[in-house]
PDB file of N, CA and C in Angstrom:
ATOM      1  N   UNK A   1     132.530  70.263  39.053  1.00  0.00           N
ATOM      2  CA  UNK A   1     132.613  69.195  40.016  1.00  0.00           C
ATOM      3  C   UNK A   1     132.559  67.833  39.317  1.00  0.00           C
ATOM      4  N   UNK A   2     131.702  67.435  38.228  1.00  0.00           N
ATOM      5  CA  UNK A   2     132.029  66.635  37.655  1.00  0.00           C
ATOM      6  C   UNK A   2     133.049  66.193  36.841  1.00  0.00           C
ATOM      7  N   UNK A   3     133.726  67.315  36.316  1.00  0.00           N
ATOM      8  CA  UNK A   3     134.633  67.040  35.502  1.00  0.00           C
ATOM      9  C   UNK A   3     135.932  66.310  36.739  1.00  0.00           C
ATOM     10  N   UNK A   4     136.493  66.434  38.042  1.00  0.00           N
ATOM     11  CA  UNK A   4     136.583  66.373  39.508  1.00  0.00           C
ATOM     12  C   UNK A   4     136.326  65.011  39.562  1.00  0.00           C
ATOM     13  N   UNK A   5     134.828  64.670  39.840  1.00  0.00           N
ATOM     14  CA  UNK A   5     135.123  62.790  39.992  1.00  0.00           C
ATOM     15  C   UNK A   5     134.805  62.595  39.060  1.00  0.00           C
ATOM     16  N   UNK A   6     135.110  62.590  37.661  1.00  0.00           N
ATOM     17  CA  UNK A   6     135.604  61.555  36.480  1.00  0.00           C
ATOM     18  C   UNK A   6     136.869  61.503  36.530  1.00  0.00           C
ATOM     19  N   UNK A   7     137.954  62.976  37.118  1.00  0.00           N
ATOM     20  CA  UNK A   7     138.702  62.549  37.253  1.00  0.00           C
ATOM     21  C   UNK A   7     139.447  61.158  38.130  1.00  0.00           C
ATOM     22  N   UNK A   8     138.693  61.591  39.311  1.00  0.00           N
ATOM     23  CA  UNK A   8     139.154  60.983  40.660  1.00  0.00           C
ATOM     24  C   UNK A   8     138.484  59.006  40.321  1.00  0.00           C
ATOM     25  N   UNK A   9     137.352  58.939  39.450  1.00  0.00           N
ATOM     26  CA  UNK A   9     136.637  57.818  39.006  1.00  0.00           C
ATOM     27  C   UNK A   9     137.547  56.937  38.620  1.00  0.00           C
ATOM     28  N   UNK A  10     138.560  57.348  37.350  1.00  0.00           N
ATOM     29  CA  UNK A  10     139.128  57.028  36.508  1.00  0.00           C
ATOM     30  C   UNK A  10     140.713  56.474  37.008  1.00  0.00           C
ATOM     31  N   UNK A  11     140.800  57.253  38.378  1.00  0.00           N
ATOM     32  CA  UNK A  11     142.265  57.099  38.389  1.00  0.00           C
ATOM     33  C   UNK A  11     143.081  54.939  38.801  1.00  0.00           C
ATOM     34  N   UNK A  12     141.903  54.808  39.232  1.00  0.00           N
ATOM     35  CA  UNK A  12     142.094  53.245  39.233  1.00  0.00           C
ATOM     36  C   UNK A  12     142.465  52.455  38.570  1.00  0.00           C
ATOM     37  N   UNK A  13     141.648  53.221  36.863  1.00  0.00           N
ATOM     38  CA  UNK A  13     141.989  52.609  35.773  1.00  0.00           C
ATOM     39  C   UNK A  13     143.116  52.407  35.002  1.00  0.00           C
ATOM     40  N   UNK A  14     143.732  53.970  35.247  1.00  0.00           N
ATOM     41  CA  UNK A  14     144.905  54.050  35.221  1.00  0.00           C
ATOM     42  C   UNK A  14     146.041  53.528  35.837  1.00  0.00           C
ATOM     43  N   UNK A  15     145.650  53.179  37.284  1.00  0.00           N
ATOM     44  CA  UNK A  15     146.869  52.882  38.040  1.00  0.00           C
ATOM     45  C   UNK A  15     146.618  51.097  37.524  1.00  0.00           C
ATOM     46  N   UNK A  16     145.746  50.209  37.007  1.00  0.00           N
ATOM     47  CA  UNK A  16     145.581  48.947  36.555  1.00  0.00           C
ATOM     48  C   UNK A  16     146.467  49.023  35.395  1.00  0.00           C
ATOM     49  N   UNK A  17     146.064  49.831  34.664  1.00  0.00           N
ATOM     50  CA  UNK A  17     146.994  49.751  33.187  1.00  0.00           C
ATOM     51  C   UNK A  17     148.534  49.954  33.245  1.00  0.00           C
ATOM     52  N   UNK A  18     148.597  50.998  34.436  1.00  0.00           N
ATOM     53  CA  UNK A  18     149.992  51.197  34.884  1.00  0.00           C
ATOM     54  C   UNK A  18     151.273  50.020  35.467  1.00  0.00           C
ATOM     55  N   UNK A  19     150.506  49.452  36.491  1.00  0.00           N
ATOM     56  CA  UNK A  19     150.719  48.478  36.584  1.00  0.00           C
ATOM     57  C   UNK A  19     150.590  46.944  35.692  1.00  0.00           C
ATOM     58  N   UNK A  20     149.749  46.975  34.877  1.00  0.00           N
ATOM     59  CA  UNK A  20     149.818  45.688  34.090  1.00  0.00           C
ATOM     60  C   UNK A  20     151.341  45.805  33.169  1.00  0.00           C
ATOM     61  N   UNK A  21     150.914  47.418  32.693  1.00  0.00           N
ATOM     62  CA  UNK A  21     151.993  47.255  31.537  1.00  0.00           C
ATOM     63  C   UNK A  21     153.768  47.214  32.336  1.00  0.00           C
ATOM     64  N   UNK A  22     153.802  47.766  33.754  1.00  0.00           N
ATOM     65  CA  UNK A  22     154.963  47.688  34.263  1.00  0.00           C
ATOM     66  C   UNK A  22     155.738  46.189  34.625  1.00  0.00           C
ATOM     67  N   UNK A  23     154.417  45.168  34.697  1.00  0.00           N
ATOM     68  CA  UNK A  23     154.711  43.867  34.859  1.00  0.00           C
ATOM     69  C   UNK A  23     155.296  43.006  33.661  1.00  0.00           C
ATOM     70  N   UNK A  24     154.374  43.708  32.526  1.00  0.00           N
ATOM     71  CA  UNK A  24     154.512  43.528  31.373  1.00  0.00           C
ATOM     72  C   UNK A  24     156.437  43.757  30.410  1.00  0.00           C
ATOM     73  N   UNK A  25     156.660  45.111  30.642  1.00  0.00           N
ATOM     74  CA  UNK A  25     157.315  45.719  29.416  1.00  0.00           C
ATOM     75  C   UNK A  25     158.663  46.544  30.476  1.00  0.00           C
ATOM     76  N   UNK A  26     158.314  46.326  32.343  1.00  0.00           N
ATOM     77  CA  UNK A  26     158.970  46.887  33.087  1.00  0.00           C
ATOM     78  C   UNK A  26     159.024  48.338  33.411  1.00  0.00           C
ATOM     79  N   UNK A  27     158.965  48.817  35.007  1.00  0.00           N
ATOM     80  CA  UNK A  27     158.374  50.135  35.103  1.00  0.00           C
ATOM     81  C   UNK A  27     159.224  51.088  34.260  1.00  0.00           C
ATOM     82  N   UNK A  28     160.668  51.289  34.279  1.00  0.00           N
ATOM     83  CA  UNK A  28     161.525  52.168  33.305  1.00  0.00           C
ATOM     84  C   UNK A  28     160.544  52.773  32.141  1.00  0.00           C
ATOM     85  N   UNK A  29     159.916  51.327  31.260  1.00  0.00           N
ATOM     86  CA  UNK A  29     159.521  51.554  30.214  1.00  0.00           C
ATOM     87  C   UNK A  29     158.318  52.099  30.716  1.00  0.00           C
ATOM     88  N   UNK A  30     157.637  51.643  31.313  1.00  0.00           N
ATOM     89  CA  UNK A  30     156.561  52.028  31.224  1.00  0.00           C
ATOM     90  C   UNK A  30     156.259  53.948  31.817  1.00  0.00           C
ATOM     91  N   UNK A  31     156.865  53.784  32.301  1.00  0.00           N
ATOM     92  CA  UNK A  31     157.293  55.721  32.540  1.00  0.00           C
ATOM     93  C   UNK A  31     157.325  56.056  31.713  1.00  0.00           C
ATOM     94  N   UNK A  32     158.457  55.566  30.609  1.00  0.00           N
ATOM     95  CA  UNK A  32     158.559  56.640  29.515  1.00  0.00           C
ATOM     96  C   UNK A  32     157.219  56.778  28.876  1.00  0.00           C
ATOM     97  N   UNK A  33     156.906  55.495  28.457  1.00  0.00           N
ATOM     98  CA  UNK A  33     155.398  55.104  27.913  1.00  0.00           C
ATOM     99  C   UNK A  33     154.016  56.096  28.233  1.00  0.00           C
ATOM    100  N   UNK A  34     154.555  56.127  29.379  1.00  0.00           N
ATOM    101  CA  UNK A  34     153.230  56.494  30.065  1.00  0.00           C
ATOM    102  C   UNK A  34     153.563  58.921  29.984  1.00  0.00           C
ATOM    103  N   UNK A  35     154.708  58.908  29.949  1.00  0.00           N
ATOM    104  CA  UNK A  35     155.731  60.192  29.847  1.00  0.00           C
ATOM    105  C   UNK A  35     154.677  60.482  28.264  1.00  0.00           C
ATOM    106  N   UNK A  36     155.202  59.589  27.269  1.00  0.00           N
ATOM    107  CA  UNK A  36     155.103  60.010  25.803  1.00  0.00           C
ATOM    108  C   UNK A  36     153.408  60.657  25.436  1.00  0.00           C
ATOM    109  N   UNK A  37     153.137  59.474  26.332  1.00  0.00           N
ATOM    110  CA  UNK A  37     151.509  59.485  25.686  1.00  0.00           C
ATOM    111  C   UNK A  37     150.475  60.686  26.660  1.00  0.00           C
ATOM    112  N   UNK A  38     151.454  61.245  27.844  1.00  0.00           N
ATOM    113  CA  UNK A  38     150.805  62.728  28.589  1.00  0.00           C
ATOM    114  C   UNK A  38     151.584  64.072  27.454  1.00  0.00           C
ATOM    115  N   UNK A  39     152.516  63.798  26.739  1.00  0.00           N
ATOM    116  CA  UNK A  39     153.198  64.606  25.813  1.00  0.00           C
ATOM    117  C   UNK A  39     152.192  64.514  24.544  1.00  0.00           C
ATOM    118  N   UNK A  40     151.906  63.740  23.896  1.00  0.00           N
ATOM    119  CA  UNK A  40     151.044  63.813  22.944  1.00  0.00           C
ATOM    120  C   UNK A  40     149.628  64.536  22.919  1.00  0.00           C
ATOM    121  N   UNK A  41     148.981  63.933  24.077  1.00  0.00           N
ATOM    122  CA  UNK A  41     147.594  64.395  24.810  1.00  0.00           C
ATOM    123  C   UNK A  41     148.016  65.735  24.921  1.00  0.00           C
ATOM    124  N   UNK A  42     148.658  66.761  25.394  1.00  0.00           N
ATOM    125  CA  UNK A  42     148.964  68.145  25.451  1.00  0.00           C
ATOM    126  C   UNK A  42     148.795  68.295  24.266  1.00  0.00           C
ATOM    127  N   UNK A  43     149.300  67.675  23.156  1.00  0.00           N
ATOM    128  CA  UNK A  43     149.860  68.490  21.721  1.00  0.00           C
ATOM    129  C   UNK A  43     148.518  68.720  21.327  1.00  0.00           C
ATOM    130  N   UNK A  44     147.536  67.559  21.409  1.00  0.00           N
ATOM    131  CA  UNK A  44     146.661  67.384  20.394  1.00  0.00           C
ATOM    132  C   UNK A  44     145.827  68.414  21.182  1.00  0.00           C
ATOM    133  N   UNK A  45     145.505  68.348  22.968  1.00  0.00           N
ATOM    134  CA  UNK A  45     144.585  69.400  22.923  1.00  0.00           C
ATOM    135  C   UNK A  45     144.664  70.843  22.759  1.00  0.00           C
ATOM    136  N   UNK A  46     146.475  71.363  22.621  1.00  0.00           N
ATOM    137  CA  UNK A  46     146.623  72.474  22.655  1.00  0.00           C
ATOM    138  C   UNK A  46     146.323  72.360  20.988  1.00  0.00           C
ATOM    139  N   UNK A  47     146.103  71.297  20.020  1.00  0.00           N
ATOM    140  CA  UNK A  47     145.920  71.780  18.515  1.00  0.00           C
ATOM    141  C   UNK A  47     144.770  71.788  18.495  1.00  0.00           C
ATOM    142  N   UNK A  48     143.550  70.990  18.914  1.00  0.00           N
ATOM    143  CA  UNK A  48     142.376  70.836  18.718  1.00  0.00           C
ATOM    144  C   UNK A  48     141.601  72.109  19.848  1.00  0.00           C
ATOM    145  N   UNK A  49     141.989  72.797  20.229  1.00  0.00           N
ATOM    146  CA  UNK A  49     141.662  73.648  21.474  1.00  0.00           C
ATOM    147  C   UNK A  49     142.093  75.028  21.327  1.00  0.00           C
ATOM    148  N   UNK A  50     142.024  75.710  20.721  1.00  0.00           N
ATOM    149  CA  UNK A  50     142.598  76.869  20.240  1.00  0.00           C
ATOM    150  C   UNK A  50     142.248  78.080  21.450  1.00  0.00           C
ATOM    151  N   UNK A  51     141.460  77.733  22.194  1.00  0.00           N
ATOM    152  CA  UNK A  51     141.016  78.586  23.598  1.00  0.00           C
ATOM    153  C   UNK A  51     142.398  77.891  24.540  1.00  0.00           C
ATOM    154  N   UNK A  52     142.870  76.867  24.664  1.00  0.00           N
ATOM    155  CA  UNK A  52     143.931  76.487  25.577  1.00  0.00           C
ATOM    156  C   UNK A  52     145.113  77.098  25.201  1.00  0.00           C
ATOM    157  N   UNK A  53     145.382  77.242  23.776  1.00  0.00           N
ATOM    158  CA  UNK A  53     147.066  78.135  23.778  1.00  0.00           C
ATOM    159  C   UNK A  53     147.025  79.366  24.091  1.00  0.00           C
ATOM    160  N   UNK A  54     145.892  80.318  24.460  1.00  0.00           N
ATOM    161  CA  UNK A  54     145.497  81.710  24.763  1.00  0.00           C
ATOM    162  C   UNK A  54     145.699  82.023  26.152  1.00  0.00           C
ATOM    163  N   UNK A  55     145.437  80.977  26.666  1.00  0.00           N
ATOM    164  CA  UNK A  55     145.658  80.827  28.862  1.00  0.00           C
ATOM    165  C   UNK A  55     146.941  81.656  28.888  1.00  0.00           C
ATOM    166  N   UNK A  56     147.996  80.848  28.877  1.00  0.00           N
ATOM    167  CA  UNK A  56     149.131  81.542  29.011  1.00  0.00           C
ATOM    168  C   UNK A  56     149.734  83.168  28.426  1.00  0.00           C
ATOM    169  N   UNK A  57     148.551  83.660  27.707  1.00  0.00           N
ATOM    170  CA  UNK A  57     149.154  84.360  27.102  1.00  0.00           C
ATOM    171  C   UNK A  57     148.821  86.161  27.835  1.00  0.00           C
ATOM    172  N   UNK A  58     147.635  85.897  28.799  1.00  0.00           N
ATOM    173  CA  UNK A  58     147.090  86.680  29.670  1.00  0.00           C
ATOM    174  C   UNK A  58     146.258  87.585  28.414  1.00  0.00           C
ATOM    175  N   UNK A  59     144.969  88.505  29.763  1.00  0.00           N
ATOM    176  CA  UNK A  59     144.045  89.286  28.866  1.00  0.00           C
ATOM    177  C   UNK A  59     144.839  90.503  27.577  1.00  0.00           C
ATOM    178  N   UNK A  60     145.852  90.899  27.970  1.00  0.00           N
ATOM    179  CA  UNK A  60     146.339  92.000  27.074  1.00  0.00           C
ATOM    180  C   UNK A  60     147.124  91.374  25.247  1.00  0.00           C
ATOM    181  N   UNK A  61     147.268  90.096  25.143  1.00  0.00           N
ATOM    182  CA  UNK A  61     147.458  90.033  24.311  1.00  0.00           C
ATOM    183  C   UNK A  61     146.859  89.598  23.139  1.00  0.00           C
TER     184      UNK A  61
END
């Protein structure tokens, strides 16, 4: 449940940054921007997380 509202805490923060940088650099960019850096965050936790690349792989393997 906590892990839940840090999410839900946080999302403000995000939608501020979202918006600054769309005012900033224009929303197009900032999609991609915002695209790249949810692509990275996967990589690193599926590298640093060695229990997360196993999910998909179900109990038999």
């Amino acid at each position: 449940m906590s892990i839940y509202a840090l999410d839900r805490g946080l999302m403000p923060v995000g939608a501020l940054m979202a918006g600054v940088s769309a005012h900033l650099i224009g929303a197009p960019a900032t999609v991609s921007y915002m695209g790249l850096v949810v692509i990275l965050l996967a990589i690193l936790v599926a590298w640093r997380a060695p229990v997360v690349r196993d999910i998909g792989l179900g109990a038999g393997s």
